[in-house]
Protein backbone atom coordinates (compact mmCIF):
# COMPACT_ATOMS: atom_id res chain seq x y z
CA UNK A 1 149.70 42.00 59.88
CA UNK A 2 151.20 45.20 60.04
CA UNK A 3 151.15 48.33 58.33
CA UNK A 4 153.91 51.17 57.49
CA UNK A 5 152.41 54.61 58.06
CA UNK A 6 153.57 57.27 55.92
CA UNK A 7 154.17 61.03 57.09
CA UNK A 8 150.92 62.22 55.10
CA UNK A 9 148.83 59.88 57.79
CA UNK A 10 150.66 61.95 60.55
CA UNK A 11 150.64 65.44 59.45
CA UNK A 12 148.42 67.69 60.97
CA UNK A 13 145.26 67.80 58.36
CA UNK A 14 142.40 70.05 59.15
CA UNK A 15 139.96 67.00 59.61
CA UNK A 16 138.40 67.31 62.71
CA UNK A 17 137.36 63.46 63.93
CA UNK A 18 135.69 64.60 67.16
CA UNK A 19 132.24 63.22 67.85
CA UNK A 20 129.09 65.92 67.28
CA UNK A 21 128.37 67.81 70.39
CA UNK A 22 125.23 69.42 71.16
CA UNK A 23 126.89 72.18 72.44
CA UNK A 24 127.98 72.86 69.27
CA UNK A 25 125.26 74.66 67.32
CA UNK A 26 126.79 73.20 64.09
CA UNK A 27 126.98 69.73 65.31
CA UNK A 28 123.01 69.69 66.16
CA UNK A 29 122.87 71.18 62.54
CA UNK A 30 125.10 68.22 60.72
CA UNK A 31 123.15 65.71 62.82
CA UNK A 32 119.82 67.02 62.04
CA UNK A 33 120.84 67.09 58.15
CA UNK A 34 121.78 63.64 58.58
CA UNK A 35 118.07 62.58 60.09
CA UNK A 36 116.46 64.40 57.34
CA UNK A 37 118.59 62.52 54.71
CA UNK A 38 117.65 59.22 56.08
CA UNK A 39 113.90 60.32 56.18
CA UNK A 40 113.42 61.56 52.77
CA UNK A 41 115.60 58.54 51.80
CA UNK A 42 113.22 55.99 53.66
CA UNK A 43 109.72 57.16 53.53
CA UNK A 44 108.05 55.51 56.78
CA UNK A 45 111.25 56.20 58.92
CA UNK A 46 111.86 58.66 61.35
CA UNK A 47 115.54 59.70 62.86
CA UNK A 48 116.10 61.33 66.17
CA UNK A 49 120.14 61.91 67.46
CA UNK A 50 120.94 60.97 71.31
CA UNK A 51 123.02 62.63 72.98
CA UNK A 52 125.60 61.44 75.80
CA UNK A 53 125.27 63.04 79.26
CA UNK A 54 128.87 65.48 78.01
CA UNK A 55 127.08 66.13 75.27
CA UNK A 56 128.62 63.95 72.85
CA UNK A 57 126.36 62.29 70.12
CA UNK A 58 125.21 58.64 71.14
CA UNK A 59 123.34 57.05 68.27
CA UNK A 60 120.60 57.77 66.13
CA UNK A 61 117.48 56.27 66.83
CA UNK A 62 115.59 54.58 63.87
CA UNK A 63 111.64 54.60 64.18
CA UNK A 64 109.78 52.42 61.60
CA UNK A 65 105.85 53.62 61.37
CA UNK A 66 103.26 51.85 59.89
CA UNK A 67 102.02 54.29 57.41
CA UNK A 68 102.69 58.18 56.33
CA UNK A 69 100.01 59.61 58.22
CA UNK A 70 101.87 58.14 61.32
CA UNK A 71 105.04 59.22 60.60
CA UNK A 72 103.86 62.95 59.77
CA UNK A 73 101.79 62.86 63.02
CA UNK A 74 105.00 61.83 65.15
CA UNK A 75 107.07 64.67 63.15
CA UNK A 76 104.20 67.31 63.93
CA UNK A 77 104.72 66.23 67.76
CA UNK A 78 108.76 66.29 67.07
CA UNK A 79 108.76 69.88 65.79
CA UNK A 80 106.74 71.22 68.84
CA UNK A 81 109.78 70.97 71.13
């Protein structure tokens, strides 16, 4: 199957599809805001970014507790660093 591309799919658009960097200050922000959207979202989960050896973000890594107290002890341990 093959598609036509049009010249709006070439022109030069100000999206920027580079992965988050944790050099960038902003991209440790947007990934950060992501986590915290996933936690209020799921109450017993927890979200921490990974981050490649360049910098690049990885993944995000899910952790399911058992209970609230557990997930708001690991948080309190997460905010020291």
């Amino acid at each position: 199957m093959s598609y036509e591309v049009d010249k709006w799919d070439m022109e030069d658009r100000e999206i920027d599809d580079k992965p988050l960097n944790k050099k960038n200050k902003r991209d440790v922000e947007m990934a950060r805001e992501y986590c915290d959207e996933h936690e209020a979202y799921y109450g017993s989960d927890t979200c921490e970014p990974t981050w490649k050896k360049n910098g690049d973000l990885d993944i995000y890594i899910i952790t399911l507790h058992k209970n609230k107290k557990a997930k708001l002890k690991f948080i309190k341990e997460r905010n020291k660093k």
